[in-house]
PDB file of N, CA and C in Angstrom:
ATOM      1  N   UNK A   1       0.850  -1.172   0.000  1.00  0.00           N
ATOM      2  CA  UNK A   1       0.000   0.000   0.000  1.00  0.00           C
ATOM      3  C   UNK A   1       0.893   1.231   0.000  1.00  0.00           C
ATOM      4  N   UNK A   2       0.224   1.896  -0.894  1.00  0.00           N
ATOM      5  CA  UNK A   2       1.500   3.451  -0.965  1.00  0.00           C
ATOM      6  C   UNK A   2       1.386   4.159   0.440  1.00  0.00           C
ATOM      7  N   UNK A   3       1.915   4.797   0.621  1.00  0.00           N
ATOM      8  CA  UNK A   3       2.477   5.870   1.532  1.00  0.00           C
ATOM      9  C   UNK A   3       1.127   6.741   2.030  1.00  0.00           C
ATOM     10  N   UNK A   4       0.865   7.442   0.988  1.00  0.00           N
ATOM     11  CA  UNK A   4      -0.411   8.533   0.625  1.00  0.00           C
ATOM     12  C   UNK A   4      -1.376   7.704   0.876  1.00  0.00           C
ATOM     13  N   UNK A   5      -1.458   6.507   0.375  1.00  0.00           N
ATOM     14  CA  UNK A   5      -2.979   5.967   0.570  1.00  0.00           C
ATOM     15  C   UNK A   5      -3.573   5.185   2.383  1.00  0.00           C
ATOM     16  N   UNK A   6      -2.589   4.992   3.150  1.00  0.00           N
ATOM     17  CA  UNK A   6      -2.475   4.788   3.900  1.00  0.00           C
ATOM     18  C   UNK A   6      -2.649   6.375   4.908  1.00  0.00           C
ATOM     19  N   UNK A   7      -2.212   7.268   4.800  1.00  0.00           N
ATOM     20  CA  UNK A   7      -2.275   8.628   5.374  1.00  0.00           C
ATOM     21  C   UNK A   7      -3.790   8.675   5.499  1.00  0.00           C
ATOM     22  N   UNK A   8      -4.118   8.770   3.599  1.00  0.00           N
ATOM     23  CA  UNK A   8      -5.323   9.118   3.596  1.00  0.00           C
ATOM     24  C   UNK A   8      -6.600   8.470   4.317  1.00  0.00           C
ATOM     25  N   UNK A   9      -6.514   7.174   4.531  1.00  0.00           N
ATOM     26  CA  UNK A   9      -7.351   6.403   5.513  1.00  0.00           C
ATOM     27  C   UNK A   9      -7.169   6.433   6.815  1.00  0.00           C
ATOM     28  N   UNK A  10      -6.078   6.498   7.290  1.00  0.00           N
ATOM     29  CA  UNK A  10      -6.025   7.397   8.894  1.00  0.00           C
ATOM     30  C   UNK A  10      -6.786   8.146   8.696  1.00  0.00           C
ATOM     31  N   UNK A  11      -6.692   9.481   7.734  1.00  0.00           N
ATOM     32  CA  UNK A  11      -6.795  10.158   8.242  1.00  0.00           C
ATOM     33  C   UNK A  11      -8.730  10.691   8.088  1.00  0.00           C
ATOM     34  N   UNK A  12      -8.772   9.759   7.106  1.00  0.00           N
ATOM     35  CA  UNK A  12     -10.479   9.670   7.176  1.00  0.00           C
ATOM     36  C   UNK A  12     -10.926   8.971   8.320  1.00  0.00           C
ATOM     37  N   UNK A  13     -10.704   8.160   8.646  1.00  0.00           N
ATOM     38  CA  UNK A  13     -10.943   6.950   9.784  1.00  0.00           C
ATOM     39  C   UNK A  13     -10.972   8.176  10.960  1.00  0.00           C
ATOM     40  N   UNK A  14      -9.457   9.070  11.328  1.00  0.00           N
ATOM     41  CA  UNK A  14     -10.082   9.623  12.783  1.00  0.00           C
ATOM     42  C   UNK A  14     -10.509  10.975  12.173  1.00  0.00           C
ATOM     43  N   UNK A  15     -11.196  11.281  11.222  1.00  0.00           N
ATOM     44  CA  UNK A  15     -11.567  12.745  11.329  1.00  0.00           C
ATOM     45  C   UNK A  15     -13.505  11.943  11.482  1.00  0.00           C
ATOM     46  N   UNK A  16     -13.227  10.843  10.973  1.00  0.00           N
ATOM     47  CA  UNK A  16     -14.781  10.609  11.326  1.00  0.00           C
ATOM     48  C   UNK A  16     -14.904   9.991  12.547  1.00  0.00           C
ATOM     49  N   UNK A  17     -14.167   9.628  13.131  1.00  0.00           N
ATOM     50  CA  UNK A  17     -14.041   9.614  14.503  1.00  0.00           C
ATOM     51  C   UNK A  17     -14.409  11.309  15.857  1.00  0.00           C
ATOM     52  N   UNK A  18     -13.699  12.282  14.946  1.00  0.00           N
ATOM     53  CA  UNK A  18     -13.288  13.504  15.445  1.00  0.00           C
ATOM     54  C   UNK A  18     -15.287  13.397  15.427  1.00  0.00           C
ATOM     55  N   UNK A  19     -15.878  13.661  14.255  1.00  0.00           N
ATOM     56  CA  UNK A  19     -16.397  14.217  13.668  1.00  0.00           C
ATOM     57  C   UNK A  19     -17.840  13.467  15.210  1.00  0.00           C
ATOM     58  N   UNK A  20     -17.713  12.533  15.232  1.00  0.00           N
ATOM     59  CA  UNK A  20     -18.612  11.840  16.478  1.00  0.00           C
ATOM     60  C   UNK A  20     -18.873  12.527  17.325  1.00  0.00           C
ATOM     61  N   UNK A  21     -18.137  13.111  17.987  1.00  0.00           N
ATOM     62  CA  UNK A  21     -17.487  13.856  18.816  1.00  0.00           C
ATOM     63  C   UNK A  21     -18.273  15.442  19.041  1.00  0.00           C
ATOM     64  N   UNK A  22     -18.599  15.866  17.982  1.00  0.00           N
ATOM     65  CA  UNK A  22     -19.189  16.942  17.547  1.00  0.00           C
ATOM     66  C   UNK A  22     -20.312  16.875  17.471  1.00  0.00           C
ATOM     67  N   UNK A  23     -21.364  18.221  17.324  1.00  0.00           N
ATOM     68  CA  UNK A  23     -22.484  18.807  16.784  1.00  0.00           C
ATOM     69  C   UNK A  23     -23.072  17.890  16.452  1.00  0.00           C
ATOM     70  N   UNK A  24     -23.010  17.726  14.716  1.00  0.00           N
ATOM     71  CA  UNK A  24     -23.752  17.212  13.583  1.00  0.00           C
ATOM     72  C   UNK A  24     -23.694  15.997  14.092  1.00  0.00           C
ATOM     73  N   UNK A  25     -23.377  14.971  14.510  1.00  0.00           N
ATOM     74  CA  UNK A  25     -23.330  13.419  14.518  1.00  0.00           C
ATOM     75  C   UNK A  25     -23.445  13.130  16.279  1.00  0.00           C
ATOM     76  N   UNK A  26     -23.148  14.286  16.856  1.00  0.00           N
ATOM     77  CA  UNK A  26     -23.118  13.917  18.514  1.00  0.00           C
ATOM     78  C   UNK A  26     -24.320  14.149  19.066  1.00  0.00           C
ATOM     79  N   UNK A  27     -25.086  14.833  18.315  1.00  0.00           N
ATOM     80  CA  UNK A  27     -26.758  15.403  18.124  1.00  0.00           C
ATOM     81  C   UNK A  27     -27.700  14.044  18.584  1.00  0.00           C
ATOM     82  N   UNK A  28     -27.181  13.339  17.674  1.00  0.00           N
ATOM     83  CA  UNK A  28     -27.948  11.906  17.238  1.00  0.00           C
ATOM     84  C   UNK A  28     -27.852  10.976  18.677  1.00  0.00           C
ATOM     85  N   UNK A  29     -26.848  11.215  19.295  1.00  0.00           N
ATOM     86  CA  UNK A  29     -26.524  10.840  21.140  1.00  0.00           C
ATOM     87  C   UNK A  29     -27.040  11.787  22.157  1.00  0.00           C
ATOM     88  N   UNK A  30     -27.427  12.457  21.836  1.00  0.00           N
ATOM     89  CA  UNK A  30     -28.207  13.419  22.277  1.00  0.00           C
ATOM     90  C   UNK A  30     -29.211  13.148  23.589  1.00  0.00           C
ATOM     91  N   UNK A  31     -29.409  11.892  24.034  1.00  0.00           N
ATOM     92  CA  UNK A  31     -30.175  11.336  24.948  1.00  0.00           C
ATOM     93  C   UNK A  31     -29.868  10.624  26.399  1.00  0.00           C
ATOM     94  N   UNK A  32     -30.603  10.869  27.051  1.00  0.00           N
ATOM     95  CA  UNK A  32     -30.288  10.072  28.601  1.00  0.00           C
ATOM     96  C   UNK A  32     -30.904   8.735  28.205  1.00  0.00           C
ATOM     97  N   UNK A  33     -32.122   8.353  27.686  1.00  0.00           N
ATOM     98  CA  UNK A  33     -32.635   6.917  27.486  1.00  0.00           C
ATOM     99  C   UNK A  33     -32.403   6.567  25.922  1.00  0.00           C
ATOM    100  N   UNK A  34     -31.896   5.066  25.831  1.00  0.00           N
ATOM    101  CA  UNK A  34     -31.978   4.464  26.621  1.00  0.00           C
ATOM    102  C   UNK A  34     -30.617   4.093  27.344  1.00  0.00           C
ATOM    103  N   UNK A  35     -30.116   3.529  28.924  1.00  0.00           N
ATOM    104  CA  UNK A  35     -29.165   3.194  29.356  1.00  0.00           C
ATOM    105  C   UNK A  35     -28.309   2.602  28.898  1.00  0.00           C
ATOM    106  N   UNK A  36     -27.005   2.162  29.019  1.00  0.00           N
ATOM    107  CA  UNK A  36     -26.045   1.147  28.019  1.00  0.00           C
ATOM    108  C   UNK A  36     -25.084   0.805  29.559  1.00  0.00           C
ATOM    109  N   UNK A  37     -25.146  -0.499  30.117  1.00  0.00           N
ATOM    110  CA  UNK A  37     -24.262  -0.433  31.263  1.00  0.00           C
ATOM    111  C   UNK A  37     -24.302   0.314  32.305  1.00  0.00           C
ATOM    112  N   UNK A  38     -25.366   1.114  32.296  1.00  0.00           N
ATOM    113  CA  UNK A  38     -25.994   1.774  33.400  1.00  0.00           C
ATOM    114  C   UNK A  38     -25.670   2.989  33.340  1.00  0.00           C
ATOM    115  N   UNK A  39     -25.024   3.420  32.327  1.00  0.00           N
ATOM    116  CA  UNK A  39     -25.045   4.874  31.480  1.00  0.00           C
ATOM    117  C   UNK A  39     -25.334   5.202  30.768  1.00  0.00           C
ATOM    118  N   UNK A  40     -25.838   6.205  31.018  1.00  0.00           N
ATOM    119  CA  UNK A  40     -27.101   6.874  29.852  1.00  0.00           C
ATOM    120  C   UNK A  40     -26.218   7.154  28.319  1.00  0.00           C
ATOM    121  N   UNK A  41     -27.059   6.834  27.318  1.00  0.00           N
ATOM    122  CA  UNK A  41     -26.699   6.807  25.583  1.00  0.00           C
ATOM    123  C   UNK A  41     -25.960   7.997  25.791  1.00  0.00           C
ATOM    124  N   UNK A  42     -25.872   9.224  26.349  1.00  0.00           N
ATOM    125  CA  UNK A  42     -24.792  10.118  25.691  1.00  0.00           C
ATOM    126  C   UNK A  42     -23.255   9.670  25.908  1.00  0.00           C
ATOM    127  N   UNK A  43     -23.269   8.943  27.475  1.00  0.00           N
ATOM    128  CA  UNK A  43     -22.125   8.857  28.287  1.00  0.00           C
ATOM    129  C   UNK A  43     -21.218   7.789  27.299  1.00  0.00           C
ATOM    130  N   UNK A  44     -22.210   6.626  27.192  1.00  0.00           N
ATOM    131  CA  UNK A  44     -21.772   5.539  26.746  1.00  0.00           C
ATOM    132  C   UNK A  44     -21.332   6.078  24.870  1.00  0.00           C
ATOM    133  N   UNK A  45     -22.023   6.841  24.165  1.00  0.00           N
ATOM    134  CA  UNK A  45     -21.416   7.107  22.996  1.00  0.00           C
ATOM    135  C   UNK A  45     -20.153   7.443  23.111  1.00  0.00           C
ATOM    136  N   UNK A  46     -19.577   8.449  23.646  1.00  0.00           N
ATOM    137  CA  UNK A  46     -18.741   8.975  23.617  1.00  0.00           C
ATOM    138  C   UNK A  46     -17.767   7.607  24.333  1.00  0.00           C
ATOM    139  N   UNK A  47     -17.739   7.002  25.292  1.00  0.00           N
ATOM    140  CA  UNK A  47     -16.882   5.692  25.451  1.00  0.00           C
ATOM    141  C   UNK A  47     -16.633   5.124  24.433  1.00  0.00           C
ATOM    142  N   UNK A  48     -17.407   4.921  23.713  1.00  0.00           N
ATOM    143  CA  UNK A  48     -17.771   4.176  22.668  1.00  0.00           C
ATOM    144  C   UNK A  48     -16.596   4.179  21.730  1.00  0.00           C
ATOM    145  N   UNK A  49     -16.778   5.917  21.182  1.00  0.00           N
ATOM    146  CA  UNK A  49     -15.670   7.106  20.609  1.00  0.00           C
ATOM    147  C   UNK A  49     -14.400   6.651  21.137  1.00  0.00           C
ATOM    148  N   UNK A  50     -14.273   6.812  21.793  1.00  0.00           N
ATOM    149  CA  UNK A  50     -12.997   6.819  22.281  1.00  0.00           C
ATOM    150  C   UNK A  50     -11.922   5.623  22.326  1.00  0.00           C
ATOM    151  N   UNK A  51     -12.990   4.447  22.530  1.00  0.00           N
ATOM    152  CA  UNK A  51     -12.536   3.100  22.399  1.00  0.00           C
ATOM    153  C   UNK A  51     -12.004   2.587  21.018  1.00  0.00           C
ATOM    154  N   UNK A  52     -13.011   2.930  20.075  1.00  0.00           N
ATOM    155  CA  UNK A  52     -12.722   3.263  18.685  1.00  0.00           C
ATOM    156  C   UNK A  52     -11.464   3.783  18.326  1.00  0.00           C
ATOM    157  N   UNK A  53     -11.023   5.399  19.123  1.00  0.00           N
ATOM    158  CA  UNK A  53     -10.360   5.498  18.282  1.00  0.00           C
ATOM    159  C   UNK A  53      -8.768   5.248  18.847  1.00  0.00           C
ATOM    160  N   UNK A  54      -8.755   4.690  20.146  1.00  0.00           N
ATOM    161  CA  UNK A  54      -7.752   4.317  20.775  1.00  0.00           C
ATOM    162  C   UNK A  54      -7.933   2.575  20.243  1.00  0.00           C
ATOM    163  N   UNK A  55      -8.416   1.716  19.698  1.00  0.00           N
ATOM    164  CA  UNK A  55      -7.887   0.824  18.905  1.00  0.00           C
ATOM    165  C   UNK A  55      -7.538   0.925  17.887  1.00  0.00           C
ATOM    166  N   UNK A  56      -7.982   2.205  16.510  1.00  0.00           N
ATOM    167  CA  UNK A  56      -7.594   3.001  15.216  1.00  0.00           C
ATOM    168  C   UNK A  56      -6.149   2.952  15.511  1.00  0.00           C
ATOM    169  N   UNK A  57      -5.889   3.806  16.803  1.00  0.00           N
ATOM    170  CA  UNK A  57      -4.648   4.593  17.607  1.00  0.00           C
ATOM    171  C   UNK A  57      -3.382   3.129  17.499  1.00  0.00           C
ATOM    172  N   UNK A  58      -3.863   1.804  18.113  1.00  0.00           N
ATOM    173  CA  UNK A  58      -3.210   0.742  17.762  1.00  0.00           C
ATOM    174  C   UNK A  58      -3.065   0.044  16.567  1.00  0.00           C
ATOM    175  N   UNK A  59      -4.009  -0.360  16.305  1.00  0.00           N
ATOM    176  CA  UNK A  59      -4.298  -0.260  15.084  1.00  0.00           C
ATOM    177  C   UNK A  59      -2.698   0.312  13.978  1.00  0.00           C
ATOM    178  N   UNK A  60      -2.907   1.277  13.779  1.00  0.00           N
ATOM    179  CA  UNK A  60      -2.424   2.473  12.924  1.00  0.00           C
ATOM    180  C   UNK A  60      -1.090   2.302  13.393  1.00  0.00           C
ATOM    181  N   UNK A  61      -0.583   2.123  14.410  1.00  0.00           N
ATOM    182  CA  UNK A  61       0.738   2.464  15.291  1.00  0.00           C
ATOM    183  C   UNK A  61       1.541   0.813  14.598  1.00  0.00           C
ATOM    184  N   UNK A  62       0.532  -0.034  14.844  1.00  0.00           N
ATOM    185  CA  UNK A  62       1.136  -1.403  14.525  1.00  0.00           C
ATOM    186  C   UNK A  62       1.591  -1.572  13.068  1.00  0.00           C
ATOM    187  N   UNK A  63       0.641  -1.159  12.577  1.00  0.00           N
ATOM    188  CA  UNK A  63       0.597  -1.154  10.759  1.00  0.00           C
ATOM    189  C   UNK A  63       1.913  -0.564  10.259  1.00  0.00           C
ATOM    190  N   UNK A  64       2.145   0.336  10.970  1.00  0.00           N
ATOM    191  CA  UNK A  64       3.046   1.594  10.482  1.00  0.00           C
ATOM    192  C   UNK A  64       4.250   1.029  11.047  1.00  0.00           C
ATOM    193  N   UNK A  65       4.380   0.461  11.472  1.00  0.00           N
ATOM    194  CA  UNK A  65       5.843   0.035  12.135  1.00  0.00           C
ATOM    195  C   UNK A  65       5.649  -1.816  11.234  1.00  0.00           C
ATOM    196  N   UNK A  66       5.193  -2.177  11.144  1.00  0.00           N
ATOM    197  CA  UNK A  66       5.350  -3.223   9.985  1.00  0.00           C
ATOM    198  C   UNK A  66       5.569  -2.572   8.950  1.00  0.00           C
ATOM    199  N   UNK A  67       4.850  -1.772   8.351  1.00  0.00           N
ATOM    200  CA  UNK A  67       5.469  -1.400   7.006  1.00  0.00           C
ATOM    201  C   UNK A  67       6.738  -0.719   6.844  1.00  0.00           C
ATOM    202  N   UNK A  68       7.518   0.014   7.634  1.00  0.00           N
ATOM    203  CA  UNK A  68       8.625   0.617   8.103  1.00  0.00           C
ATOM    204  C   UNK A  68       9.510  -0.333   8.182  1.00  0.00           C
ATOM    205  N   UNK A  69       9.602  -1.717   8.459  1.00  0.00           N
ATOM    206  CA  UNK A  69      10.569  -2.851   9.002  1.00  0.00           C
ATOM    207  C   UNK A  69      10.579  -3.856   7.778  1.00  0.00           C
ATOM    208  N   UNK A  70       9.586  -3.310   6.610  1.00  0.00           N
ATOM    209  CA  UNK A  70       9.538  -4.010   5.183  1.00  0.00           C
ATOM    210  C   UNK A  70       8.209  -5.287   5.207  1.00  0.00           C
ATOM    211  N   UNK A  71       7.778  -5.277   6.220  1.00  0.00           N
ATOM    212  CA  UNK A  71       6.369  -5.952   6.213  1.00  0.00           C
ATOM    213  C   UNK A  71       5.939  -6.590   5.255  1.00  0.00           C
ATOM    214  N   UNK A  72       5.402  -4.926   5.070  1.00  0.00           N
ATOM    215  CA  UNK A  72       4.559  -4.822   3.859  1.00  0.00           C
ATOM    216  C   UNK A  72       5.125  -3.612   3.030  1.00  0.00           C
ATOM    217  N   UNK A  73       5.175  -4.158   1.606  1.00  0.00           N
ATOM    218  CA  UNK A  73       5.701  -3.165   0.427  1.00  0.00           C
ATOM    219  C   UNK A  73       4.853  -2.301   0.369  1.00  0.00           C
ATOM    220  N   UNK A  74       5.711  -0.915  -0.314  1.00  0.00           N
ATOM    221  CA  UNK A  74       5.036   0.492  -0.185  1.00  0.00           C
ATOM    222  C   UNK A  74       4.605   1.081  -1.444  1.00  0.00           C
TER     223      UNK A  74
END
């Protein structure tokens, strides 16, 4: 996988991550009911978020250091 094309999916992956996070899409979490683990849908979205993007975060970290060590061709 090239260089660029790999950037570019990070970097879609956490801007729609970012993007959760926000206004337009955080709207939609917008609620105390219904519960998730005994926290209300806003609390638990945003866990949710975060879990996401701290496995992306591994994820991404792992990938990138295989392809760096010749893994995978660029």
């Amino acid at each position: 996988m090239k260089h660029h094309i790999f950037n570019s999916f990070w970097g879609i992956y956490f801007t729609l991550c970012l993007m959760a996070f926000i206004w337009p899409i955080a709207g939609i979490a917008n609620k105390i009911e219904p519960t998730i683990g005994g926290l209300p849908f806003f609390f638990a979205w945003y866990i949710l978020w975060v879990l996401l993007i701290f496995g992306g975060s591994v994820v991404m970290y792992l990938w990138d250091q295989r392809r760096e060590r010749g893994g995978i061709s660029r």
